[in-house]
Protein backbone atom coordinates (compact mmCIF):
# COMPACT_ATOMS: atom_id res chain seq x y z
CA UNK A 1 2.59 -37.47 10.79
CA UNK A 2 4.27 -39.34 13.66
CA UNK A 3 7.52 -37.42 13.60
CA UNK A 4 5.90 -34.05 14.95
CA UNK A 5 4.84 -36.03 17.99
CA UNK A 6 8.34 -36.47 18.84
CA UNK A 7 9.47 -33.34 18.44
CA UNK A 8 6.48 -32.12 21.02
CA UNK A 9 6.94 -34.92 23.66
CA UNK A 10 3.21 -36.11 21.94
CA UNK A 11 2.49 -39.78 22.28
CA UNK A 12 0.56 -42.03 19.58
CA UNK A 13 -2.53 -42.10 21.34
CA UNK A 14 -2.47 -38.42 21.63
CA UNK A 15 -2.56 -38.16 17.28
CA UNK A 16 -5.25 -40.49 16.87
CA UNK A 17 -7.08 -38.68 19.40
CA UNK A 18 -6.88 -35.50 17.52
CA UNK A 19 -7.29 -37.27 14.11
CA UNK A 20 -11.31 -36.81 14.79
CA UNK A 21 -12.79 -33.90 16.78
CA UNK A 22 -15.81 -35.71 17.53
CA UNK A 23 -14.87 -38.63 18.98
CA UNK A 24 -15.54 -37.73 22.47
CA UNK A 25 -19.42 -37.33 20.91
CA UNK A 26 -18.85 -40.11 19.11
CA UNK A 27 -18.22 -42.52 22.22
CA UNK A 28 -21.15 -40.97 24.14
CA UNK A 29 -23.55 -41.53 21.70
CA UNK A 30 -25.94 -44.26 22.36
CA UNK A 31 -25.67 -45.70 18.64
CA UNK A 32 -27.91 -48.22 19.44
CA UNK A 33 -31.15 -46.20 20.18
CA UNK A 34 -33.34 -45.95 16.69
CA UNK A 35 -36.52 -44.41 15.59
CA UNK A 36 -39.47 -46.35 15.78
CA UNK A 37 -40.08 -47.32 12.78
CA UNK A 38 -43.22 -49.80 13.40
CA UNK A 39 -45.39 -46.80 13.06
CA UNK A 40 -44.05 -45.94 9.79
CA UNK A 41 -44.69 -49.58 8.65
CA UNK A 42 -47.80 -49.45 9.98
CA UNK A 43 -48.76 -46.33 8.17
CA UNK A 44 -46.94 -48.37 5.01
CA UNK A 45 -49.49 -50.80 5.46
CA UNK A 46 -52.12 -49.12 6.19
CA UNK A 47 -52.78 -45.64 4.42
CA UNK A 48 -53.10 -45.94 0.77
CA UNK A 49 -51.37 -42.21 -0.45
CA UNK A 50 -47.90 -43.92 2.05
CA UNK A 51 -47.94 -47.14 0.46
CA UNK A 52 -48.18 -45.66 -2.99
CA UNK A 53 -45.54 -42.94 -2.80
CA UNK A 54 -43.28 -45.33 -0.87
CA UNK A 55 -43.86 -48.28 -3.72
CA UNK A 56 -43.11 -45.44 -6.23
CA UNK A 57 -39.82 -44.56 -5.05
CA UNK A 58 -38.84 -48.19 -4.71
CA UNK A 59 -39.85 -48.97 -7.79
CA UNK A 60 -38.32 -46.19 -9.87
CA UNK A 61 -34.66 -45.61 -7.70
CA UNK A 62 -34.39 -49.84 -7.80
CA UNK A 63 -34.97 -50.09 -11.64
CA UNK A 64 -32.05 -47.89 -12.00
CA UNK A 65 -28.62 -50.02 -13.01
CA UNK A 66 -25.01 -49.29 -11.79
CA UNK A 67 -22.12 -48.76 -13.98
CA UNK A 68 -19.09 -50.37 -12.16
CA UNK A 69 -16.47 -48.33 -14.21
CA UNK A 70 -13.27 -49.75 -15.65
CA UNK A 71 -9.65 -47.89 -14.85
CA UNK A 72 -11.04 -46.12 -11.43
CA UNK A 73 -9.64 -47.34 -8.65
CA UNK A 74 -10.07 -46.34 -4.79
CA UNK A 75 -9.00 -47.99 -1.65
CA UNK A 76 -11.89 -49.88 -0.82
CA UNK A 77 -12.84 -51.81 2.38
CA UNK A 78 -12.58 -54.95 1.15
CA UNK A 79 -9.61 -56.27 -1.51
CA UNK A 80 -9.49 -58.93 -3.99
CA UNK A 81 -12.52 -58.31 -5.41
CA UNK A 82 -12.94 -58.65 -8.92
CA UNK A 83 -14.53 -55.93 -10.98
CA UNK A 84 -16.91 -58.09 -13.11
CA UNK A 85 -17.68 -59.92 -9.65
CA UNK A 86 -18.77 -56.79 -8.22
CA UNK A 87 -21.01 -56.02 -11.35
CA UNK A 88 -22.65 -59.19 -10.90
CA UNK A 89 -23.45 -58.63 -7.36
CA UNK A 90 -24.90 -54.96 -7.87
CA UNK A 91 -26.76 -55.53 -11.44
CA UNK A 92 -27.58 -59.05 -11.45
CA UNK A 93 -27.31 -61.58 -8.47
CA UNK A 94 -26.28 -60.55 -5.02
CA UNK A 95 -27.24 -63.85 -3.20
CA UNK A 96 -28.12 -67.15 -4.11
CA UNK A 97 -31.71 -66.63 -2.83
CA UNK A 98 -32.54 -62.76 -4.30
CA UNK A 99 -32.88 -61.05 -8.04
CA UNK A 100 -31.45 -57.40 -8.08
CA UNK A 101 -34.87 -56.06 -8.47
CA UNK A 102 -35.96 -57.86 -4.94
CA UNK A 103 -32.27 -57.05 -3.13
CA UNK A 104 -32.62 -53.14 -3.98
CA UNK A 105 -36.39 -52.54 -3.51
CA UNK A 106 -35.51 -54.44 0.40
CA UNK A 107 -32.83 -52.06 0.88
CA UNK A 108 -34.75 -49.02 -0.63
CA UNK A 109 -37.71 -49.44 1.54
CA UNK A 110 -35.56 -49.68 5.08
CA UNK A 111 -33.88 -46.28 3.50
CA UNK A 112 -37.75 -44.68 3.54
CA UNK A 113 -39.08 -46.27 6.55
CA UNK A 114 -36.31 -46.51 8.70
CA UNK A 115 -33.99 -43.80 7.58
CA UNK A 116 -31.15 -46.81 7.33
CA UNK A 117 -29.90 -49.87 5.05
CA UNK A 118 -27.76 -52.57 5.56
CA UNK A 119 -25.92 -54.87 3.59
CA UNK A 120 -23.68 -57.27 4.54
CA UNK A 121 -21.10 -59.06 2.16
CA UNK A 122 -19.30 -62.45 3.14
CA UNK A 123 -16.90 -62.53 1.07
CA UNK A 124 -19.00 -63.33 -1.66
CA UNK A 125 -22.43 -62.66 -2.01
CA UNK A 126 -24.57 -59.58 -0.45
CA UNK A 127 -27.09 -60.37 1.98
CA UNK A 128 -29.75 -57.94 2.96
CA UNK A 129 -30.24 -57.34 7.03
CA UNK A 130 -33.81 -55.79 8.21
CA UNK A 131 -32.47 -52.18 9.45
CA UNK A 132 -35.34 -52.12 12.26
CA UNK A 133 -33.23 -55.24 13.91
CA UNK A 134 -29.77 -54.06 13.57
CA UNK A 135 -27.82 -52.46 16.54
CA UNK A 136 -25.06 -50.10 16.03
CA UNK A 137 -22.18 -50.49 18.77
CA UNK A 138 -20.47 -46.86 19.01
CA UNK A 139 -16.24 -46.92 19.60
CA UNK A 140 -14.66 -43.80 20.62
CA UNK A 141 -11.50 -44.95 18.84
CA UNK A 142 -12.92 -47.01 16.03
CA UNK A 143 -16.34 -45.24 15.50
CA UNK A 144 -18.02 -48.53 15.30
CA UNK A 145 -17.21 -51.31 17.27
CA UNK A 146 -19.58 -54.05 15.96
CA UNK A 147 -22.82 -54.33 14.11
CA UNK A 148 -25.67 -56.94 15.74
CA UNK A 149 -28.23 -58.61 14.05
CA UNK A 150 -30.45 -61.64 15.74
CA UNK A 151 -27.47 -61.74 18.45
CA UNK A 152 -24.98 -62.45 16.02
CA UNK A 153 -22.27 -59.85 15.86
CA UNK A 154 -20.82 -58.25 12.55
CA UNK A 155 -17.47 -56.43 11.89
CA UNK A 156 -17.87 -53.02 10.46
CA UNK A 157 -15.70 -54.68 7.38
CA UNK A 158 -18.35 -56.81 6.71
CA UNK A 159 -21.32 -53.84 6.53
CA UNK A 160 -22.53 -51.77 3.80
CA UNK A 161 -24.48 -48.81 6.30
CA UNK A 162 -26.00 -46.18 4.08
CA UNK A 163 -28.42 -43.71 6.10
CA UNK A 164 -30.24 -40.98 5.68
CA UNK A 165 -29.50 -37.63 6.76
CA UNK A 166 -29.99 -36.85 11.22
CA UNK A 167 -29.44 -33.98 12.87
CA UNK A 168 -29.18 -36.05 15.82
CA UNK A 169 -27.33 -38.99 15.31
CA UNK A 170 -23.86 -39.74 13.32
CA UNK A 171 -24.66 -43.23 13.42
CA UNK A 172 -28.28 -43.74 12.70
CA UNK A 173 -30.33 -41.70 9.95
CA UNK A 174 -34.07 -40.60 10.32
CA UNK A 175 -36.99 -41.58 8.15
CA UNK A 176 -38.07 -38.98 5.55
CA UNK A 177 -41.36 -39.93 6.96
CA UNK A 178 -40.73 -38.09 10.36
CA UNK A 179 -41.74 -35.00 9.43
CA UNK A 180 -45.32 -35.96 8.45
CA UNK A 181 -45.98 -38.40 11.40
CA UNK A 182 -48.25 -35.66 12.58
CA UNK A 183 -50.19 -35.85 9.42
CA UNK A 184 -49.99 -39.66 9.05
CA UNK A 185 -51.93 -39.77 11.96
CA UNK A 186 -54.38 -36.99 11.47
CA UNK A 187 -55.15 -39.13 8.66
CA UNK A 188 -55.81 -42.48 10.22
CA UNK A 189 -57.96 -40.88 12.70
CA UNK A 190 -60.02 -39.17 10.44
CA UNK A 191 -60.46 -42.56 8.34
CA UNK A 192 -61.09 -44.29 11.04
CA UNK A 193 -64.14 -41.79 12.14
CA UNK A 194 -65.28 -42.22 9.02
CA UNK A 195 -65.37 -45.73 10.18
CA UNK A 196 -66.92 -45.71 12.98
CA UNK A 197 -69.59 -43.11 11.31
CA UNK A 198 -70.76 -45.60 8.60
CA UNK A 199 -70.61 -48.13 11.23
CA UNK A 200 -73.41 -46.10 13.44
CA UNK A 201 -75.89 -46.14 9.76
CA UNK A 202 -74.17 -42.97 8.94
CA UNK A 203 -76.17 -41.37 12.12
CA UNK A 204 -74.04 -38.94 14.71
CA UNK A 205 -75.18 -40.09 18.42
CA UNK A 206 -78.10 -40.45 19.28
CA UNK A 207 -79.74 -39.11 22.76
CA UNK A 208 -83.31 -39.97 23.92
CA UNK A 209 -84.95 -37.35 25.99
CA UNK A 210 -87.71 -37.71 28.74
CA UNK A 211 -89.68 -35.19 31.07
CA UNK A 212 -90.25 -37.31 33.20
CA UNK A 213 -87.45 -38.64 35.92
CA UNK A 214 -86.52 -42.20 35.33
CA UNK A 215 -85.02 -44.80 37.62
CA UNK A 216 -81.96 -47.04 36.19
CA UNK A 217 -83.99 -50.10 35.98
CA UNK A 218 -86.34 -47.76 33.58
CA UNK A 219 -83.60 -46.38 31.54
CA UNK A 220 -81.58 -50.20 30.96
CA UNK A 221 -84.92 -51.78 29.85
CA UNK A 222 -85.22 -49.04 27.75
CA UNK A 223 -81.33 -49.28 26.22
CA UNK A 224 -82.35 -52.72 25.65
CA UNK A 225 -85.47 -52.18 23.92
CA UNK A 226 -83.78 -49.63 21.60
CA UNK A 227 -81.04 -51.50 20.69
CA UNK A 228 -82.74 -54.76 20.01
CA UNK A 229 -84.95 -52.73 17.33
CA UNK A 230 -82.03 -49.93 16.00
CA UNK A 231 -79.37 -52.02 14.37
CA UNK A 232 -77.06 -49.58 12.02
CA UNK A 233 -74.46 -51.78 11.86
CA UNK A 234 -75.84 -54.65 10.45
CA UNK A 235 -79.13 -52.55 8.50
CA UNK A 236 -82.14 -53.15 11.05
CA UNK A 237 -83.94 -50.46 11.84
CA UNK A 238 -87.38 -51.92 12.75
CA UNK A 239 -90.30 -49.23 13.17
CA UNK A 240 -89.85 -47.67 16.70
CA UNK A 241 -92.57 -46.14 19.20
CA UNK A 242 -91.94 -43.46 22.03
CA UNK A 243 -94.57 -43.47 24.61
CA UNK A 244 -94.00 -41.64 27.85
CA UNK A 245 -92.94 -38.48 26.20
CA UNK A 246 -89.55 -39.27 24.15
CA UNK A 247 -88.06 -37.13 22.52
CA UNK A 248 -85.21 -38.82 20.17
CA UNK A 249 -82.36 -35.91 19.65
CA UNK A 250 -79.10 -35.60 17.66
CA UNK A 251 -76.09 -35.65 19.96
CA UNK A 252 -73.93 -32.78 17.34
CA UNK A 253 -75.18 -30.49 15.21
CA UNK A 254 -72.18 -31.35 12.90
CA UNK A 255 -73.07 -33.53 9.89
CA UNK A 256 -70.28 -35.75 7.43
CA UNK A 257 -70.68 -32.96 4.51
CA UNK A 258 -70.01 -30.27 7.50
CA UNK A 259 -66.42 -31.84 8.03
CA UNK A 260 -65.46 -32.12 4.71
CA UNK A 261 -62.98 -35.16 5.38
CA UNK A 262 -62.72 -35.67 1.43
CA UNK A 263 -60.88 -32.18 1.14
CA UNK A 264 -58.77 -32.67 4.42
CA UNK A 265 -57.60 -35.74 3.36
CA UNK A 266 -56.70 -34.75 -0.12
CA UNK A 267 -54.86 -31.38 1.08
CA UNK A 268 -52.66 -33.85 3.96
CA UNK A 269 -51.88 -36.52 1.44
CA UNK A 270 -50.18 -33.70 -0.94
CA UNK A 271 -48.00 -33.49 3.02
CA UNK A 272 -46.82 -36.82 3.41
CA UNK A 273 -46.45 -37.06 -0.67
CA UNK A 274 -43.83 -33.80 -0.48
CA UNK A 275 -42.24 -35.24 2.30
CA UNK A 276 -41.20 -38.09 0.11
CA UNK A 277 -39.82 -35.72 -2.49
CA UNK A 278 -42.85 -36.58 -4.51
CA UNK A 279 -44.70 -34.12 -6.54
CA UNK A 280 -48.60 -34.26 -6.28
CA UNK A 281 -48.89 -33.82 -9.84
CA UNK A 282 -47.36 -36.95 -10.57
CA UNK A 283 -50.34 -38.65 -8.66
CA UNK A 284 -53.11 -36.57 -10.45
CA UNK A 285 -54.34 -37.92 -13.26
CA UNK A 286 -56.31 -34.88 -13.84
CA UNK A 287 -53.36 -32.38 -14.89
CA UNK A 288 -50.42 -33.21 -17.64
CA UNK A 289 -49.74 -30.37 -18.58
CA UNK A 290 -46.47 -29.93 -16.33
CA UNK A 291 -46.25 -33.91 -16.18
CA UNK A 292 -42.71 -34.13 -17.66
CA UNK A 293 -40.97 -31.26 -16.03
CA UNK A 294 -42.05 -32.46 -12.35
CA UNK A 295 -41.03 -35.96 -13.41
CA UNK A 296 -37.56 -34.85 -14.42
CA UNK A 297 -36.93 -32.57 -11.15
CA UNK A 298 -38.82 -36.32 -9.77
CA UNK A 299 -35.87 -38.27 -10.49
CA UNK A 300 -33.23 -34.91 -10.53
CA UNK A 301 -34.37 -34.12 -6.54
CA UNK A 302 -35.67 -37.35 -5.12
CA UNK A 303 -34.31 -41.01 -7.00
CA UNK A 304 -30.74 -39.72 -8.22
CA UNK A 305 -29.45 -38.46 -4.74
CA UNK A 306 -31.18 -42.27 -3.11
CA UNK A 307 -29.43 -44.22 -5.38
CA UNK A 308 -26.00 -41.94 -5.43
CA UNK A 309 -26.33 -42.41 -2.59
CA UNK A 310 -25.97 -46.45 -2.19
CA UNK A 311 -23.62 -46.02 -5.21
CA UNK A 312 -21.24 -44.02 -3.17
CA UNK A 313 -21.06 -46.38 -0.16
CA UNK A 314 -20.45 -49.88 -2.62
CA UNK A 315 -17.78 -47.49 -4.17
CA UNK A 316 -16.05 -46.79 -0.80
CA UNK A 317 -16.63 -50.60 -0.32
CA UNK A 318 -15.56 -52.11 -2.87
CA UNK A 319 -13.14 -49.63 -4.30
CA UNK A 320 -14.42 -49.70 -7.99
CA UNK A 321 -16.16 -46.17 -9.60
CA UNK A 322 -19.60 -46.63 -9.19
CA UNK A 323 -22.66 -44.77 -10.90
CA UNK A 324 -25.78 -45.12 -12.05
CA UNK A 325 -27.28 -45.88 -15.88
CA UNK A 326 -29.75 -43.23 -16.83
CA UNK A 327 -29.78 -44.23 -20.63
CA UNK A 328 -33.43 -45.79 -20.64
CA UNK A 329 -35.56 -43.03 -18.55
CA UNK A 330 -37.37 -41.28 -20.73
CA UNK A 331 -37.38 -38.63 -18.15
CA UNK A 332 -33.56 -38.27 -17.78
CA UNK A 333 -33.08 -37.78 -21.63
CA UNK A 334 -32.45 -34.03 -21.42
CA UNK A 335 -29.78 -34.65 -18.72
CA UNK A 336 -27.86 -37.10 -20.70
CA UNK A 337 -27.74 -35.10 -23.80
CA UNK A 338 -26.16 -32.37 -21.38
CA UNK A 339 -24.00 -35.04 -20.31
CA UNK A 340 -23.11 -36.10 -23.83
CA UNK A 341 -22.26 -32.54 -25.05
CA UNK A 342 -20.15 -32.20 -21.82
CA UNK A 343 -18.33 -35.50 -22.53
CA UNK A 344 -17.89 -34.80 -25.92
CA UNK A 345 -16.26 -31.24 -24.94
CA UNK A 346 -14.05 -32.81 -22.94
CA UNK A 347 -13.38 -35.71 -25.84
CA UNK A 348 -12.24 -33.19 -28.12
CA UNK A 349 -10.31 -30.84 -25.80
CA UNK A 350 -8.05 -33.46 -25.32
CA UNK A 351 -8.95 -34.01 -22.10
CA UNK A 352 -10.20 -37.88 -21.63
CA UNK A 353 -10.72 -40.43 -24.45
CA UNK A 354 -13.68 -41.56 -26.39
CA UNK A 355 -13.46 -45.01 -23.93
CA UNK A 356 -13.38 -42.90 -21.08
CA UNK A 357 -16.52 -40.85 -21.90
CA UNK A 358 -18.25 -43.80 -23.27
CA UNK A 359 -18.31 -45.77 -20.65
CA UNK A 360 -19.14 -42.89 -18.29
CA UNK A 361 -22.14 -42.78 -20.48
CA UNK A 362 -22.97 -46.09 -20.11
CA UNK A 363 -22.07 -47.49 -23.86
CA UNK A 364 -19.90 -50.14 -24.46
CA UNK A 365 -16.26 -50.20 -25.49
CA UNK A 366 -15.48 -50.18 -29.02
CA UNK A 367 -12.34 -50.16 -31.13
CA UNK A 368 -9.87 -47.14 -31.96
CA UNK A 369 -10.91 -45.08 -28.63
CA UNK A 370 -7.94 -45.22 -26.36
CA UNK A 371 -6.26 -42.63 -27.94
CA UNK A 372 -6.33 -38.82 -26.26
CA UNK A 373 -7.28 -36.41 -29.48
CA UNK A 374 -5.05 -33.37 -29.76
CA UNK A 375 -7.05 -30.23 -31.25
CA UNK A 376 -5.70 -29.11 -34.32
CA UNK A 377 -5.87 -25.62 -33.29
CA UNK A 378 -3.41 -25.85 -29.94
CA UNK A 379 -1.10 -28.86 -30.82
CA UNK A 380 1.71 -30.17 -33.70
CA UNK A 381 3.16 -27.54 -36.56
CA UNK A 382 3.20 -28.46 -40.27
CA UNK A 383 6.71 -30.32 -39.63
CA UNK A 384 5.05 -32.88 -37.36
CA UNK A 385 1.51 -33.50 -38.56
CA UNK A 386 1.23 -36.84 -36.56
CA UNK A 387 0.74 -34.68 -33.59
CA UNK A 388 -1.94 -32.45 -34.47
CA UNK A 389 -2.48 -29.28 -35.94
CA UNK A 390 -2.15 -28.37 -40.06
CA UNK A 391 -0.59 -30.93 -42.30
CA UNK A 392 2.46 -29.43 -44.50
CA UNK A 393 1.85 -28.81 -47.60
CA UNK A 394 3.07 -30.29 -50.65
CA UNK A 395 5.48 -27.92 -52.69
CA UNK A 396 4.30 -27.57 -56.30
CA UNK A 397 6.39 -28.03 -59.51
């Protein structure tokens, strides 16, 4: 591409310039500035429906094994690397110190919370980094300059990034929460009314009413009195007596039934549950009658494109195909039959061999696959039967 630049009087810097359109963006962008993501943990923590529907998709995308295919080869970032190592590090073992069911549901939950994971590989094992603590350093020739984490710095050779999507940022992707923030909170507020309610012996304010004018000496002696004797919090309320003409009055009209909380909550959990790519059916143990379609377009719409998603960025890594094993969920069955009859298609068109489409499947080598079949009906003649088509046939006597 260099020899243009000659012939126009261009200079190198000038190509690499134009080799990305958005690198003037790129070097303004403060890469370093990130959601907050302590309210989504805290909502994690906190509200029951989040902690569940989070969990789930944890759970079911990091149960999910990787097929680290044989005979597919990409540049990667990193060379050297074996292809059995790198199935050890994604299916097994990544670190001396983590299972692959504890290293993916770490990632998988910074991915939900934070909108970004990070992985970093030494050489030889892969080490999880908290995404909440990791700073992004943007390069307007490079696109990233440096990754830090706990002030040590990390070469973008060394980092796995995988983020979700931002309409904002190129660097930094946005929790899937976001959207529901609004209802997260709505939530927590109305629990915590509920709170405070039960807290007050289920009672709305209370307002005591005189006809008389009373000085503040009066009314504090009086606040003391009362408070002594009405204990909701704790269960004690002792018998009390109005003299002077007292009048004890509700504060609201508005009772607990009145707000219907139950039904508010319900109808904003089914929110922050779609927001997750969850389906509220799944969650309702009341209706299974469309339980298996929802939980097929479940892992179709919402766990496939998570973990294709770290699957694509350890293939660009490490340079090795990279997908994921469907074969035991139950939910998936219909989709790999499709895939079967595809592969098989393709099998007998000639196309790819029975290895090939085996492994893609996820089953294991076995003898007397290597070979490409040619179709009977578009290859060989009767002369040359070893290449296909109709075998001659033998004269008769």
């Amino acid at each position: 591409m260099a020899w243009y630049n000659k012939i126009l009087g261009g200079s190198q810097k000038d190509e690499v310039e134009k080799l990305n359109p958005a690198q003037t963006y790129i070097g303004n962008e403060k890469a370093s500035s990130r959601e907050d993501s302590w309210s989504y943990e805290r909502f994690y923590e906190e509200l029951e429906i989040v902690n569940r529907g989070v969990n789930m998709l944890v759970d079911d995308a990091a149960g999910i094994p990787t097929i680290v295919q044989r005979g597919y080869r990409t540049t990667g970032v990193v060379k050297g690397v074996k292809r059995s190592k790198v199935d050890i590090l994604l299916n097994v073992q990544p670190n001396p110190y983590q299972d692959i069911s504890s290293f993916k549901r770490n990632l998988i939950t910074d991915l939900l919370l934070d909108g970004n994971m990070f992985i970093y590989f030494d050489g030889v094992h892969l080490y999880h980094l908290p995404a909440d603590k990791v700073t992004i350093h943007a390069d307007s020739s490079t696109y990233v300059e440096k990754y830090t984490y706990q002030d040590i710095d990390y070469n973008p050779s060394e980092i796995i990034h995988v983020k979700e999507n931002s309409f904002h940022s190129i660097y930094r992707g946005v929790s899937r929460l976001k959207p529901a923030v609004r209802t997260m909170r709505l939530i927590y507020s109305m629990r915590n009314f509920q709170d405070n309610f039960f807290k007050n012996g289920a009672v709305p304010g209370l307002v005591l009413k005189s006809p008389n004018t009373l000085s503040e000496k009066i009314k504090e002696r009086m606040m003391v009195s009362w408070q002594s004797r009405y204990r909701p919090d704790s269960g004690g309320r002792r018998p009390l007596i109005l003299d002077g003409g007292l009048e004890v009055d509700s504060l609201t009209e508005a009772n607990f039934k009145d707000l219907d909380f139950q039904n508010s909550i319900l109808e904003n959990e089914k929110i922050i549950l779609k927001s997750l790519g969850i389906p509220p059916i799944l969650l309702d143990s009341g209706n299974n009658a469309n339980l298996r379609p929802n939980m097929r377009l479940y892992y179709m719409e919402t766990i496939l494109p998570i973990v294709r998603k770290i699957n694509f960025a350890t293939e660009r890594y490490f340079g090795f195909g990279v997908t994921e094993d469907i074969t035991d969920i139950p939910a998936l069955q219909p989709e790999l039959r499709d895939q079967s009859a595809y592969y098989t298609s393709l099998v007998n068109g000639g196309i790819i061999t029975a290895a090939e489409a085996r492994e893609r499947l996820g089953f294991e080598e076995i003898e007397n696959t290597q070979e490409i079949r040619i179709p009977a009906n578009i290859a060989g003649s009767a002369s040359n039967p070893d290449q296909g088509g109709r075998p001659a046939e033998e004269d008769e006597e």
